[in-house]
PDB file of N, CA and C in Angstrom:
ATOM      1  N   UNK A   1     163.255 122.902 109.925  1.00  0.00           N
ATOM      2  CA  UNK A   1     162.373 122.466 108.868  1.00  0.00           C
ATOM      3  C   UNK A   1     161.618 121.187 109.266  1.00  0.00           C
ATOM      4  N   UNK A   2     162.474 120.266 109.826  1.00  0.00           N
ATOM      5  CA  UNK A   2     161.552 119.160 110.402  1.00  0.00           C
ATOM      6  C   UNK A   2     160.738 118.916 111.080  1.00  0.00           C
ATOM      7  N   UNK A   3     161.050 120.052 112.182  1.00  0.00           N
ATOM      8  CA  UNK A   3     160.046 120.084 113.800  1.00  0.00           C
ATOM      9  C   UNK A   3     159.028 121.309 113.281  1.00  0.00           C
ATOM     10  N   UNK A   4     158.985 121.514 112.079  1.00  0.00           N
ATOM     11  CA  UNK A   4     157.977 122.656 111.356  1.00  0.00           C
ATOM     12  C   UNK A   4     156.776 121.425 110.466  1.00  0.00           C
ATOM     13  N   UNK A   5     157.668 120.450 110.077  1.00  0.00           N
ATOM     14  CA  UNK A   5     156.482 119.363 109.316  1.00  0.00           C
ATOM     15  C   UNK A   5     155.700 118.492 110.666  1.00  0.00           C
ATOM     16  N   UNK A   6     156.466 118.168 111.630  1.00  0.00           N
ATOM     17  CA  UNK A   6     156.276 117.624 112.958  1.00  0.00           C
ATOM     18  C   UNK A   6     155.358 118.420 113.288  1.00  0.00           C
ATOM     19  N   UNK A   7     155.277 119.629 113.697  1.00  0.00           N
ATOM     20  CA  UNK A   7     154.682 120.424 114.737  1.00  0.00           C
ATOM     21  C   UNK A   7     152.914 120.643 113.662  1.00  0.00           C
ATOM     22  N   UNK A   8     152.945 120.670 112.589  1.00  0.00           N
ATOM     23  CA  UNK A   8     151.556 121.021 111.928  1.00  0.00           C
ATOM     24  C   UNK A   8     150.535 119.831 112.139  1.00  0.00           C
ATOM     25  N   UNK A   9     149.344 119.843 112.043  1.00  0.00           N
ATOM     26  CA  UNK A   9     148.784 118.859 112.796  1.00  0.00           C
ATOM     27  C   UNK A   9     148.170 118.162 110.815  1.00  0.00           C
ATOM     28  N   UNK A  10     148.479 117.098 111.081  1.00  0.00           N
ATOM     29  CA  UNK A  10     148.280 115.985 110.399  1.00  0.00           C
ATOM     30  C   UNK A  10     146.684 115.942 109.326  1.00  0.00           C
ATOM     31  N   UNK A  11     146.308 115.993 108.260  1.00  0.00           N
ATOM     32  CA  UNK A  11     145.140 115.797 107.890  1.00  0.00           C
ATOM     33  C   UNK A  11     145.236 114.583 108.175  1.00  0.00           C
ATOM     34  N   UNK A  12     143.687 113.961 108.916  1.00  0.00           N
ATOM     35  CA  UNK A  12     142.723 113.085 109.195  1.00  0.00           C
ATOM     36  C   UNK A  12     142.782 112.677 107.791  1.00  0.00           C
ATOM     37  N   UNK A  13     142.105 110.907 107.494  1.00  0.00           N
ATOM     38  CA  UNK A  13     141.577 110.535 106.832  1.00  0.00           C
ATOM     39  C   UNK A  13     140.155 110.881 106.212  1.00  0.00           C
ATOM     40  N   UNK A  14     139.537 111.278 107.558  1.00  0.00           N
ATOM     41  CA  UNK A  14     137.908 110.974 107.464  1.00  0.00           C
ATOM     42  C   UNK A  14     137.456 112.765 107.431  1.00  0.00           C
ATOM     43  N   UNK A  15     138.589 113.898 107.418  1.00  0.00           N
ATOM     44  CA  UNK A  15     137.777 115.236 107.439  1.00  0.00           C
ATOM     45  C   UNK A  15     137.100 115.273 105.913  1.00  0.00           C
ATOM     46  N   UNK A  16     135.972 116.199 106.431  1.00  0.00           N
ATOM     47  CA  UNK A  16     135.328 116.063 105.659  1.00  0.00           C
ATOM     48  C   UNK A  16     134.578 115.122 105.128  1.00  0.00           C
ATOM     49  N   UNK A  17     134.357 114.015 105.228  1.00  0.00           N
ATOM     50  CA  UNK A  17     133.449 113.051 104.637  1.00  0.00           C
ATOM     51  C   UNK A  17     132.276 113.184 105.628  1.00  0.00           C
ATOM     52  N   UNK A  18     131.159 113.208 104.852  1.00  0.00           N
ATOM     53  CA  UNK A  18     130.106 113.047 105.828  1.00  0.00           C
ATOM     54  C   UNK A  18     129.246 112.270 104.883  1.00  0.00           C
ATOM     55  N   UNK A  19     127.728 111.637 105.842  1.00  0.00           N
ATOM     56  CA  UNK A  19     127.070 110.373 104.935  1.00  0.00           C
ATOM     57  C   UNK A  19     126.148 111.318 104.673  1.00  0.00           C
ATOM     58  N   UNK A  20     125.332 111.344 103.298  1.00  0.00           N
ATOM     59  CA  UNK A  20     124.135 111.890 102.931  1.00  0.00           C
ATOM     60  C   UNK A  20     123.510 111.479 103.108  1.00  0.00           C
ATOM     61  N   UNK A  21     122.861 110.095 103.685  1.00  0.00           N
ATOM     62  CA  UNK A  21     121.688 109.639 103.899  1.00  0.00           C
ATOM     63  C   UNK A  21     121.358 109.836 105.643  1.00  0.00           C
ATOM     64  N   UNK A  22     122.242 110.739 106.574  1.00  0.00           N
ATOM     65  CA  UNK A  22     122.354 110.790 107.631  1.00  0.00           C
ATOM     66  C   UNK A  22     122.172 112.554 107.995  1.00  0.00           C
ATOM     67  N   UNK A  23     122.008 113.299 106.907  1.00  0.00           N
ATOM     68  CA  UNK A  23     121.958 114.248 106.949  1.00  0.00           C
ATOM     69  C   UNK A  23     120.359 114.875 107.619  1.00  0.00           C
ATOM     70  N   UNK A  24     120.604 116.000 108.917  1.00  0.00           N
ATOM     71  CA  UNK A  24     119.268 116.416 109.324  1.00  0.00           C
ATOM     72  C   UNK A  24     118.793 114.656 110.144  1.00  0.00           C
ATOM     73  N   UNK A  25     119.505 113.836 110.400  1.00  0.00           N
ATOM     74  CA  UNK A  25     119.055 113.150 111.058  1.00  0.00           C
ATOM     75  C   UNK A  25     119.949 112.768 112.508  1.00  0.00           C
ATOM     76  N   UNK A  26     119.455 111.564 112.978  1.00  0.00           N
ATOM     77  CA  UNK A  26     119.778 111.495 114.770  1.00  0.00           C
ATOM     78  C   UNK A  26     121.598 112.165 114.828  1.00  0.00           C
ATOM     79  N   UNK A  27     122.626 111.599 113.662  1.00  0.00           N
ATOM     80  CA  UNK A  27     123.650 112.710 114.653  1.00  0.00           C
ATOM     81  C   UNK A  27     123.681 113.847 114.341  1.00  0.00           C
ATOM     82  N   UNK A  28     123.435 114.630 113.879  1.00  0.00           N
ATOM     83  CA  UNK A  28     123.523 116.116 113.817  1.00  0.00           C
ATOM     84  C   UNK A  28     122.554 117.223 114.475  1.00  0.00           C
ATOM     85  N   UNK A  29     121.719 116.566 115.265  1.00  0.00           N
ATOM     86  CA  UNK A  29     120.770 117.421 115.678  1.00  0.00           C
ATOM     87  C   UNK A  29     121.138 117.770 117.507  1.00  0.00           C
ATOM     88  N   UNK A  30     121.960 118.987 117.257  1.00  0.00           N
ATOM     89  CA  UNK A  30     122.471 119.535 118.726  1.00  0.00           C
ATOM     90  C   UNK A  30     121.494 119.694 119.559  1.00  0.00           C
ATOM     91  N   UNK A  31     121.207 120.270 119.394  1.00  0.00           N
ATOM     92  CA  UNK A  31     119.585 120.343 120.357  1.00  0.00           C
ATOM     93  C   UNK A  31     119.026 119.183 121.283  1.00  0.00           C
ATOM     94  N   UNK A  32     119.160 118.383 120.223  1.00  0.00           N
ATOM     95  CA  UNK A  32     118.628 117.455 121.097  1.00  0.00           C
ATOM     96  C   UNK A  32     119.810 116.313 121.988  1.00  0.00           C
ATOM     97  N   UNK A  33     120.882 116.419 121.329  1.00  0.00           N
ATOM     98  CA  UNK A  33     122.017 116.163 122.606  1.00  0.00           C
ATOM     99  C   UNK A  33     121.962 116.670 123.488  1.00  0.00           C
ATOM    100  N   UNK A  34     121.994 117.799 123.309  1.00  0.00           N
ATOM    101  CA  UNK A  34     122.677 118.774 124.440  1.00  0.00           C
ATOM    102  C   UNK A  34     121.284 118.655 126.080  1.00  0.00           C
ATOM    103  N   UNK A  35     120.161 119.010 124.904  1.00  0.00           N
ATOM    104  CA  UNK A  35     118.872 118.255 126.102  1.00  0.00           C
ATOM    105  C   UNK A  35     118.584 117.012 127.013  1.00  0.00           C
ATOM    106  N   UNK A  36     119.060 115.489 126.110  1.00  0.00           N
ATOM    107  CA  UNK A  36     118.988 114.369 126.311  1.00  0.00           C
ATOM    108  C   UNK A  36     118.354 113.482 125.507  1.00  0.00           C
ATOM    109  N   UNK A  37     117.268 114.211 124.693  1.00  0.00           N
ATOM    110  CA  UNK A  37     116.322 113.696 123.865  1.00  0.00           C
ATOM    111  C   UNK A  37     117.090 112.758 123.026  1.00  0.00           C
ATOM    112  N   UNK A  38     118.382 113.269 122.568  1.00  0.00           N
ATOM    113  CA  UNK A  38     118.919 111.972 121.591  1.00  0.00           C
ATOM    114  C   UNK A  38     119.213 110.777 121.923  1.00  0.00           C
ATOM    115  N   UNK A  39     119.797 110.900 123.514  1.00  0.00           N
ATOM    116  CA  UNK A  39     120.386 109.215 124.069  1.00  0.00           C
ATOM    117  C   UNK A  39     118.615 108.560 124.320  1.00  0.00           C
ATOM    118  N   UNK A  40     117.397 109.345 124.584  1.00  0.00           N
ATOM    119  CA  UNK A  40     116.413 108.180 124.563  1.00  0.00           C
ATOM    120  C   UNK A  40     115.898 108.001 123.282  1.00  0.00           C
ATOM    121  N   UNK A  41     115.745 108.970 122.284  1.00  0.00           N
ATOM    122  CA  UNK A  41     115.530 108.646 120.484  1.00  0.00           C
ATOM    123  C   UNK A  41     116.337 107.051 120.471  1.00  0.00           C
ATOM    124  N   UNK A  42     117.757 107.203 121.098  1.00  0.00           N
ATOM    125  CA  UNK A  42     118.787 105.840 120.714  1.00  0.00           C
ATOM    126  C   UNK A  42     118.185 104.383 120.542  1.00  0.00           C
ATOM    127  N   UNK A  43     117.803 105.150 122.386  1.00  0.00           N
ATOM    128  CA  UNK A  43     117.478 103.745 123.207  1.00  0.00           C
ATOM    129  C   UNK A  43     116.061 103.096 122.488  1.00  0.00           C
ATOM    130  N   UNK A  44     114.944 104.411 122.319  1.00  0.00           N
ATOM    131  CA  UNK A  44     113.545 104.093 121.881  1.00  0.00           C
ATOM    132  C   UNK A  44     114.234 103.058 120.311  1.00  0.00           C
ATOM    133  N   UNK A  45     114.809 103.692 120.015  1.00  0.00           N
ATOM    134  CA  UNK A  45     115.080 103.016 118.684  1.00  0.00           C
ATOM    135  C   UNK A  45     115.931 101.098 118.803  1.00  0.00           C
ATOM    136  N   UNK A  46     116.821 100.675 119.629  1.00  0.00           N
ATOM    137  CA  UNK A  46     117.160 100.032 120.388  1.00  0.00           C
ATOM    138  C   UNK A  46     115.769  98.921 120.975  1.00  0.00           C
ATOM    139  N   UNK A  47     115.627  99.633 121.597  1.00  0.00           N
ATOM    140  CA  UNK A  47     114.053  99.002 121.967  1.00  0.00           C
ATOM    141  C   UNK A  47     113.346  98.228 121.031  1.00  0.00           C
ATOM    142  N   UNK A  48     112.691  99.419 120.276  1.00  0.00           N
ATOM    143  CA  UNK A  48     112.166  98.888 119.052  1.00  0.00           C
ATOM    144  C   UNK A  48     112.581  97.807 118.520  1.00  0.00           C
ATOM    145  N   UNK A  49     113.532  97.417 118.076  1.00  0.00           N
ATOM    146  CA  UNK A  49     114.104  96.596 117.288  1.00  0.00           C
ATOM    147  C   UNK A  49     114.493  95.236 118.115  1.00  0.00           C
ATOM    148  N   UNK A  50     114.341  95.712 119.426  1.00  0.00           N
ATOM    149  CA  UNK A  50     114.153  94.533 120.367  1.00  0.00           C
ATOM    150  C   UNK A  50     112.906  93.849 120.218  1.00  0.00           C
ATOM    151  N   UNK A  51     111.945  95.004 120.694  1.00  0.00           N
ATOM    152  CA  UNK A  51     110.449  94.225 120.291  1.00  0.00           C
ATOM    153  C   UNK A  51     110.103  93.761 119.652  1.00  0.00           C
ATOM    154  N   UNK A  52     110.463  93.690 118.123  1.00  0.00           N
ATOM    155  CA  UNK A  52     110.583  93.327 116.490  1.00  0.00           C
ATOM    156  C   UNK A  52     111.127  91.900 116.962  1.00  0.00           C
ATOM    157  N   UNK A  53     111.918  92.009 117.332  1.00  0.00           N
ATOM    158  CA  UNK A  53     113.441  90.726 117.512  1.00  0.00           C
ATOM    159  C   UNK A  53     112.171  89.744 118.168  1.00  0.00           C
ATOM    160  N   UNK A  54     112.140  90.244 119.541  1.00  0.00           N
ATOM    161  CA  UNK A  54     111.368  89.234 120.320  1.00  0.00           C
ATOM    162  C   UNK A  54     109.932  88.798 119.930  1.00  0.00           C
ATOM    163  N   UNK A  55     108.863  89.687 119.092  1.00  0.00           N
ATOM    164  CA  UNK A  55     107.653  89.227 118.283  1.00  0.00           C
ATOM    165  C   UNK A  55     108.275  88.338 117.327  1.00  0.00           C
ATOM    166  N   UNK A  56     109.251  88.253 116.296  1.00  0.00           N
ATOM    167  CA  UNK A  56     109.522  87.348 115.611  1.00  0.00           C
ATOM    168  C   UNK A  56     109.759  85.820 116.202  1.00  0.00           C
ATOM    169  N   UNK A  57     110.581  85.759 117.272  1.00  0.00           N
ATOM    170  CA  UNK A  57     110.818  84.897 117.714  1.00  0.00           C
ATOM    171  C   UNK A  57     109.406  84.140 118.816  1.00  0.00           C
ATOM    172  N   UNK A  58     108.606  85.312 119.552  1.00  0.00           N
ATOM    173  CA  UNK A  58     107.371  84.701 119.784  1.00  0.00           C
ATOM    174  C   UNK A  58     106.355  84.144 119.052  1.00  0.00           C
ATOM    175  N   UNK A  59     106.027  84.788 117.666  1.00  0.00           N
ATOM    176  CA  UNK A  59     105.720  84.024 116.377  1.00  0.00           C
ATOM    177  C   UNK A  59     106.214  82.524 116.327  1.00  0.00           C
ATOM    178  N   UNK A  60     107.728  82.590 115.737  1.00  0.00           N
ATOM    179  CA  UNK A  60     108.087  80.913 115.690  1.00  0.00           C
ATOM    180  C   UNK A  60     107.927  79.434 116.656  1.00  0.00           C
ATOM    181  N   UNK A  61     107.898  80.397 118.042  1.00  0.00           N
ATOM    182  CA  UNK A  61     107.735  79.299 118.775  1.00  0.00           C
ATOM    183  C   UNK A  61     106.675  79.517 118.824  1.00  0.00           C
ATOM    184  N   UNK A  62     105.086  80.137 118.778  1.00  0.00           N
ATOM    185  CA  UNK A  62     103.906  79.465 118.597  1.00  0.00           C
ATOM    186  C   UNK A  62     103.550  78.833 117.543  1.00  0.00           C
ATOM    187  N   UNK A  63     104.299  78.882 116.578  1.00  0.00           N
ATOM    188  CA  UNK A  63     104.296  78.038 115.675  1.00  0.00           C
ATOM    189  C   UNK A  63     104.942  76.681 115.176  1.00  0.00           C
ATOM    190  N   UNK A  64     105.694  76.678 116.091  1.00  0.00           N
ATOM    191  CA  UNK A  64     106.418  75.424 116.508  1.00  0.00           C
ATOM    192  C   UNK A  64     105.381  74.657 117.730  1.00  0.00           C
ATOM    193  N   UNK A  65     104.989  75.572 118.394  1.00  0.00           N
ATOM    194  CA  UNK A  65     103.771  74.720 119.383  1.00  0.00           C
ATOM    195  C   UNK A  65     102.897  74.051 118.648  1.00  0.00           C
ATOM    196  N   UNK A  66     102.383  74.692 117.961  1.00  0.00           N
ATOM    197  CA  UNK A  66     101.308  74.227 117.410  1.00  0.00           C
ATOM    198  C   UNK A  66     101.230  73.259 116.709  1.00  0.00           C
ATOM    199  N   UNK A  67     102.372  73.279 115.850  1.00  0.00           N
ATOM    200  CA  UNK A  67     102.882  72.355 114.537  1.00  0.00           C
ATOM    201  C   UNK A  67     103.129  70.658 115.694  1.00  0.00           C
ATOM    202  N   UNK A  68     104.100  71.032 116.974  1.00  0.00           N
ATOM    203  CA  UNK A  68     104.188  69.892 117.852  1.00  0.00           C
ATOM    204  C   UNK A  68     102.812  69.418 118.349  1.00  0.00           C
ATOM    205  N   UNK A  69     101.781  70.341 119.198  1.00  0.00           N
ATOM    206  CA  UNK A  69     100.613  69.910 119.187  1.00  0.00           C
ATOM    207  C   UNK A  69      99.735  68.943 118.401  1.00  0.00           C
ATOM    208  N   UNK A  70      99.819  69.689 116.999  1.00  0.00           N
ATOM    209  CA  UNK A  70      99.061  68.530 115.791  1.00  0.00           C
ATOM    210  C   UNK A  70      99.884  67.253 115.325  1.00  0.00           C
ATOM    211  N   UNK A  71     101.597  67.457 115.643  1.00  0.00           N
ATOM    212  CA  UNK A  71     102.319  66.104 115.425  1.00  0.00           C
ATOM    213  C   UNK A  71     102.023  65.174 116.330  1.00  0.00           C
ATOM    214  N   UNK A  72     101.540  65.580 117.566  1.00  0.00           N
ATOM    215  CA  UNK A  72     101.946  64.562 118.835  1.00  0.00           C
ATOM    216  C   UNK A  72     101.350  63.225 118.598  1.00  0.00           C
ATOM    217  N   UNK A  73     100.382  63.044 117.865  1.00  0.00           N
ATOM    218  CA  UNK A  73      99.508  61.719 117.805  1.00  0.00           C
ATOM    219  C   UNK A  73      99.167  60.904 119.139  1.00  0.00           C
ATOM    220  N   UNK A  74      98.665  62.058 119.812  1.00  0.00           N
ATOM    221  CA  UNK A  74      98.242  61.407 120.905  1.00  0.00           C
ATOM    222  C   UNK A  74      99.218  61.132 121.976  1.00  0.00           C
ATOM    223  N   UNK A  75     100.895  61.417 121.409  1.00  0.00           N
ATOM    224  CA  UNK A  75     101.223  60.740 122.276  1.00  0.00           C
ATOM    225  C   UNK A  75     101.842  61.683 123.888  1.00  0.00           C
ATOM    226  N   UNK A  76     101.608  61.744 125.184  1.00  0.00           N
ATOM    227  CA  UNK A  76     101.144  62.648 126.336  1.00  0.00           C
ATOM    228  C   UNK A  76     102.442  63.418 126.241  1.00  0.00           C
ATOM    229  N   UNK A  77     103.678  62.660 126.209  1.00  0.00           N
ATOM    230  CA  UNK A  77     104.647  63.599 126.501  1.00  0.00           C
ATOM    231  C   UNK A  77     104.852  64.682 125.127  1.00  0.00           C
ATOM    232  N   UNK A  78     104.761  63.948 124.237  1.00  0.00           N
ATOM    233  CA  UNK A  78     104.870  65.695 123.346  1.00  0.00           C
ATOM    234  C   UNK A  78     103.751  66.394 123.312  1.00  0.00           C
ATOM    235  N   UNK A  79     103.017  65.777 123.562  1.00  0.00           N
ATOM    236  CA  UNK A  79     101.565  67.035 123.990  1.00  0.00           C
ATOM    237  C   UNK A  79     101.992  68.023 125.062  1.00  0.00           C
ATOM    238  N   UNK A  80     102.667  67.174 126.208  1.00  0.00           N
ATOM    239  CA  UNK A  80     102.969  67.818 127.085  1.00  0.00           C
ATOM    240  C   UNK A  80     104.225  69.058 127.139  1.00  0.00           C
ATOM    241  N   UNK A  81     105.342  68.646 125.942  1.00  0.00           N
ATOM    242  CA  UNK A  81     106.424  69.247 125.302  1.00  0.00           C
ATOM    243  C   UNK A  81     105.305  70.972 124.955  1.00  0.00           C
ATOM    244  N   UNK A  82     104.810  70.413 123.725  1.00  0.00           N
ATOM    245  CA  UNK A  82     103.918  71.473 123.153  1.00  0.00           C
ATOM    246  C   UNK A  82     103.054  72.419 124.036  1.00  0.00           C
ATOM    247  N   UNK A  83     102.886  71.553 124.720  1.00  0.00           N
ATOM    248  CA  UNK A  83     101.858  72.667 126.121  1.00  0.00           C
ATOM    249  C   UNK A  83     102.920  74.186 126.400  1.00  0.00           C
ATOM    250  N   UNK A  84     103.935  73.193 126.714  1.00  0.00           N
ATOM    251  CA  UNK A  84     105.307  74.063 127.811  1.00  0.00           C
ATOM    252  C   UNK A  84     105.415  74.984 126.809  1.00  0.00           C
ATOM    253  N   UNK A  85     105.677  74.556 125.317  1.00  0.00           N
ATOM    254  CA  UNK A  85     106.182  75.719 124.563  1.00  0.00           C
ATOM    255  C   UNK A  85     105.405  77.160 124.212  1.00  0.00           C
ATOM    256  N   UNK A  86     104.074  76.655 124.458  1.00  0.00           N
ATOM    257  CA  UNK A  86     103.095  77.514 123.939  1.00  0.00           C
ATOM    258  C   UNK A  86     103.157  78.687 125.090  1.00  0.00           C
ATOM    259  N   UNK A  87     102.614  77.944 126.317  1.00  0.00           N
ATOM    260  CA  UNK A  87     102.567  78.541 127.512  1.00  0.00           C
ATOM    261  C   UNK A  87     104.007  79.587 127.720  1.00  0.00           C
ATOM    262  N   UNK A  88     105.067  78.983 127.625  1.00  0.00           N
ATOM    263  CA  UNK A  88     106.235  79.802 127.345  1.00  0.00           C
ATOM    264  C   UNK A  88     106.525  80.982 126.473  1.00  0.00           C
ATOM    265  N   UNK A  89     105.770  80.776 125.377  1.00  0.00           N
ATOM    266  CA  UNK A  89     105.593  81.969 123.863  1.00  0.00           C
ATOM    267  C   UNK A  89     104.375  83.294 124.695  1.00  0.00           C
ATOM    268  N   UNK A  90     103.287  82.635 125.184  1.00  0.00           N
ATOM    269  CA  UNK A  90     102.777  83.629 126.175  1.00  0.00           C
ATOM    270  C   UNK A  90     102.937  84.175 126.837  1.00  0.00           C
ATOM    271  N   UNK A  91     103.450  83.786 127.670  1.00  0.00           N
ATOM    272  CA  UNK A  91     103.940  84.302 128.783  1.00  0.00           C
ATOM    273  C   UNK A  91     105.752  85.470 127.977  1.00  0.00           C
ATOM    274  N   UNK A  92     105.998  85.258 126.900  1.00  0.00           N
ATOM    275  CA  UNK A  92     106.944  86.071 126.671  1.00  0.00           C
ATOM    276  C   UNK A  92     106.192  87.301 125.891  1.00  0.00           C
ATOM    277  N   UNK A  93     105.523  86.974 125.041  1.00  0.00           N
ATOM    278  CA  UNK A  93     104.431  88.068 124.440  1.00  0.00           C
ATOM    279  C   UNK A  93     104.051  89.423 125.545  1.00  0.00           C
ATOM    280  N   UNK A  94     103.844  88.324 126.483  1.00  0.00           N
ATOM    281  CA  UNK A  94     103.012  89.323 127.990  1.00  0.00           C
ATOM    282  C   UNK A  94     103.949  90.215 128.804  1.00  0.00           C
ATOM    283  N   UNK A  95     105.522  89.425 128.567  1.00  0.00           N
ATOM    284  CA  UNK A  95     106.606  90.181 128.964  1.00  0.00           C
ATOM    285  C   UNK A  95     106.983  91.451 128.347  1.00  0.00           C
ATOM    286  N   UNK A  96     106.804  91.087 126.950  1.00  0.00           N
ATOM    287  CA  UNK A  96     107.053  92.202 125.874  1.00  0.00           C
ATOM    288  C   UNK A  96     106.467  93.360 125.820  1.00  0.00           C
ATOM    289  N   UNK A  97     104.809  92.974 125.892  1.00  0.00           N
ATOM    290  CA  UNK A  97     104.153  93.783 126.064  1.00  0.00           C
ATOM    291  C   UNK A  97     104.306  94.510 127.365  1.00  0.00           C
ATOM    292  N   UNK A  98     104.957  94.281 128.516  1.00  0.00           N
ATOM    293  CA  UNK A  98     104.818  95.010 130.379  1.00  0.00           C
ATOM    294  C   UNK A  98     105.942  95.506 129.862  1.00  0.00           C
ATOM    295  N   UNK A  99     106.979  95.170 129.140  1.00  0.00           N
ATOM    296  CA  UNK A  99     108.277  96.126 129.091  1.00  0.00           C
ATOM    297  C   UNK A  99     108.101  96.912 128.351  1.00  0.00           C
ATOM    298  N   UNK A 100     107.509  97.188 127.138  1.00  0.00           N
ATOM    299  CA  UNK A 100     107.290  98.406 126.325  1.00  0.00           C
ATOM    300  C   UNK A 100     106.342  99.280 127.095  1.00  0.00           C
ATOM    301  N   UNK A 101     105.070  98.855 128.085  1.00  0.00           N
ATOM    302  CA  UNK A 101     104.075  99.674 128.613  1.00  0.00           C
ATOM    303  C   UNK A 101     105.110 100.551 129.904  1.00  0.00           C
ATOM    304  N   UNK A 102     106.106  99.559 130.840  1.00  0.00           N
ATOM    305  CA  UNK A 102     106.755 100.310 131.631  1.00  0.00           C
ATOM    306  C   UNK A 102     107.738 101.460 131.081  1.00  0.00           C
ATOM    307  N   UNK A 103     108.327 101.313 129.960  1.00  0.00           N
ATOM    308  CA  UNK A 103     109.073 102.117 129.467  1.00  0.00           C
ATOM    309  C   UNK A 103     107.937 103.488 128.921  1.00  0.00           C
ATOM    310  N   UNK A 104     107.241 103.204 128.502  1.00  0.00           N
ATOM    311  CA  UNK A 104     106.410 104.352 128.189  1.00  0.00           C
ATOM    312  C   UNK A 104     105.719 104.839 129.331  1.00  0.00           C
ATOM    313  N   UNK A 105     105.556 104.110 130.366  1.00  0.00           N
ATOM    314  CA  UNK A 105     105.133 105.170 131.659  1.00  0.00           C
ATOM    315  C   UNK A 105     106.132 105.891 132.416  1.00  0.00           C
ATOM    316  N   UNK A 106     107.700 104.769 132.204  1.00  0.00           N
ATOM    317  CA  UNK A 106     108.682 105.985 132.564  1.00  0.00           C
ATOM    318  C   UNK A 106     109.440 106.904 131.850  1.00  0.00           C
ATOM    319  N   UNK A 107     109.272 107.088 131.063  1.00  0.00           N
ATOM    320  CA  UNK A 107     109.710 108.457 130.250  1.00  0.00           C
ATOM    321  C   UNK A 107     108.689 109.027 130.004  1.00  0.00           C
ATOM    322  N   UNK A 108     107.773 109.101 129.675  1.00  0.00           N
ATOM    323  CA  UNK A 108     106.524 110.031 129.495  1.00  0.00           C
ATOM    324  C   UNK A 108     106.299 110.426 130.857  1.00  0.00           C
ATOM    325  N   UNK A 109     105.604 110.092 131.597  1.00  0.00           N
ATOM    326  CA  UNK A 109     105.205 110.142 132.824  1.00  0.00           C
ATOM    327  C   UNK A 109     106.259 110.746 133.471  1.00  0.00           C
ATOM    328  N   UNK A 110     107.178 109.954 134.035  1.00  0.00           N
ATOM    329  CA  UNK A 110     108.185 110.430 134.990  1.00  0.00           C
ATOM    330  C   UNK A 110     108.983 111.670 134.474  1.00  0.00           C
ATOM    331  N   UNK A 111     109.727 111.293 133.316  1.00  0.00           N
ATOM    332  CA  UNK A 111     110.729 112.100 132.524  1.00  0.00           C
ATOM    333  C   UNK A 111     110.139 112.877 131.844  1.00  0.00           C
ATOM    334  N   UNK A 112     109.019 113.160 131.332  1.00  0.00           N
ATOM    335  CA  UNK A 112     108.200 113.314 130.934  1.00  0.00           C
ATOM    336  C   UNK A 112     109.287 113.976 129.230  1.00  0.00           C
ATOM    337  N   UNK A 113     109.529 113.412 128.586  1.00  0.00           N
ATOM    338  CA  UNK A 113     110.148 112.810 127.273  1.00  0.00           C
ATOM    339  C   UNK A 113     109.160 112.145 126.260  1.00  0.00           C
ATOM    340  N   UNK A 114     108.708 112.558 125.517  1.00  0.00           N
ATOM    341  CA  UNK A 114     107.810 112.172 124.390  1.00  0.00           C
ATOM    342  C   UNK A 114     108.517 111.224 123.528  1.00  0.00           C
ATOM    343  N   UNK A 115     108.301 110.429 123.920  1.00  0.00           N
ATOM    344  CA  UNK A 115     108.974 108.583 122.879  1.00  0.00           C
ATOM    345  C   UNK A 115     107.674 107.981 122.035  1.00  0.00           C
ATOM    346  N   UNK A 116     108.365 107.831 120.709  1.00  0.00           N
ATOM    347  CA  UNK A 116     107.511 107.063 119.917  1.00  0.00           C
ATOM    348  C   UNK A 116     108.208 106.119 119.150  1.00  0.00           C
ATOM    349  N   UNK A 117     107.545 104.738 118.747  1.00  0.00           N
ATOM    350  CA  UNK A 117     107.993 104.226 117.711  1.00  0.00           C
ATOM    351  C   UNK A 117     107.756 105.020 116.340  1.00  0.00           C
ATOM    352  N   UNK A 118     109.011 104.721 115.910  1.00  0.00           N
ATOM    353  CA  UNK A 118     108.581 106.127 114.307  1.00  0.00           C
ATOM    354  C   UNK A 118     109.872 104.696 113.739  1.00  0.00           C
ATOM    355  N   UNK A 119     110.472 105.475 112.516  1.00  0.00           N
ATOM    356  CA  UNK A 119     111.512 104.424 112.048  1.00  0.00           C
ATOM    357  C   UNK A 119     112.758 104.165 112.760  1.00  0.00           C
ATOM    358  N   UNK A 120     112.772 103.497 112.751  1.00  0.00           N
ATOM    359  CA  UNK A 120     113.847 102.520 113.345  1.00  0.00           C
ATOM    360  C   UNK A 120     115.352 103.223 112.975  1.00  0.00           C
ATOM    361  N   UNK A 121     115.511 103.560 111.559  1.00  0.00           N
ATOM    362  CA  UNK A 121     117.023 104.649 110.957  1.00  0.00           C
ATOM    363  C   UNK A 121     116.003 105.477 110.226  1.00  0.00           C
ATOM    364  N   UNK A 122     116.375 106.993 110.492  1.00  0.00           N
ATOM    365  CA  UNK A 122     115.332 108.057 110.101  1.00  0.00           C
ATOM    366  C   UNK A 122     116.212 108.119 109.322  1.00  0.00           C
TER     367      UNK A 122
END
């Protein structure tokens, strides 16, 4: 009787529960596992939210340049502070922008994988 309650396999906590707001979306769609399309949907999505991340933060520090620029009152070294920061916010913008353009020439192009920004959680 014991090695009969032992031997049956255990209900899970989690059978059966599934999320409705996840339904028909990125996990359930076999197809596109089984192809690959889902691990770059991931990544495109990943990405995205990188680029978001890093425009926000290129925003603040040109706006922190600027704000230092008009504080400096003339005086060279925080002009010179403000220069660095600005020049720095550019030059990351320009980064942002070569990493989203390389990623879209290598999966389209190479992999040839159709990636788009669409929403971020479908």
């Amino acid at each position: 009787m014991i090695q009969q309650i032992f031997a049956q396999k255990p209900p899970t906590a989690l059978e059966g529960i599934t999320n409705p707001l996840l339904q028909g979306a990125t996990g359930h769609d076999i197809e596109a596992a089984s192809d690959g399309s889902l691990f770059f949907s991931v990544l495109t999505g990943i990405l995205q939210f990188m680029m978001v991340l890093g425009a926000i933060i290129v925003l603040i520090n040109l706006l922190q340049a600027g704000i230092e620029w008009i504080g400096s009152g003339g005086d060279s070294t925080k002009l010179e502070n403000a220069r660095k920061r600005l020049t720095n916010a550019i030059i990351g913008i320009i980064i942002l922008s070569a990493s989203y353009a390389i990623w879209v020439v290598v999966t389209q192009n190479f992999l040839g994988i159709n990636v788009s920004f669409g929403p971020l959680f479908p």
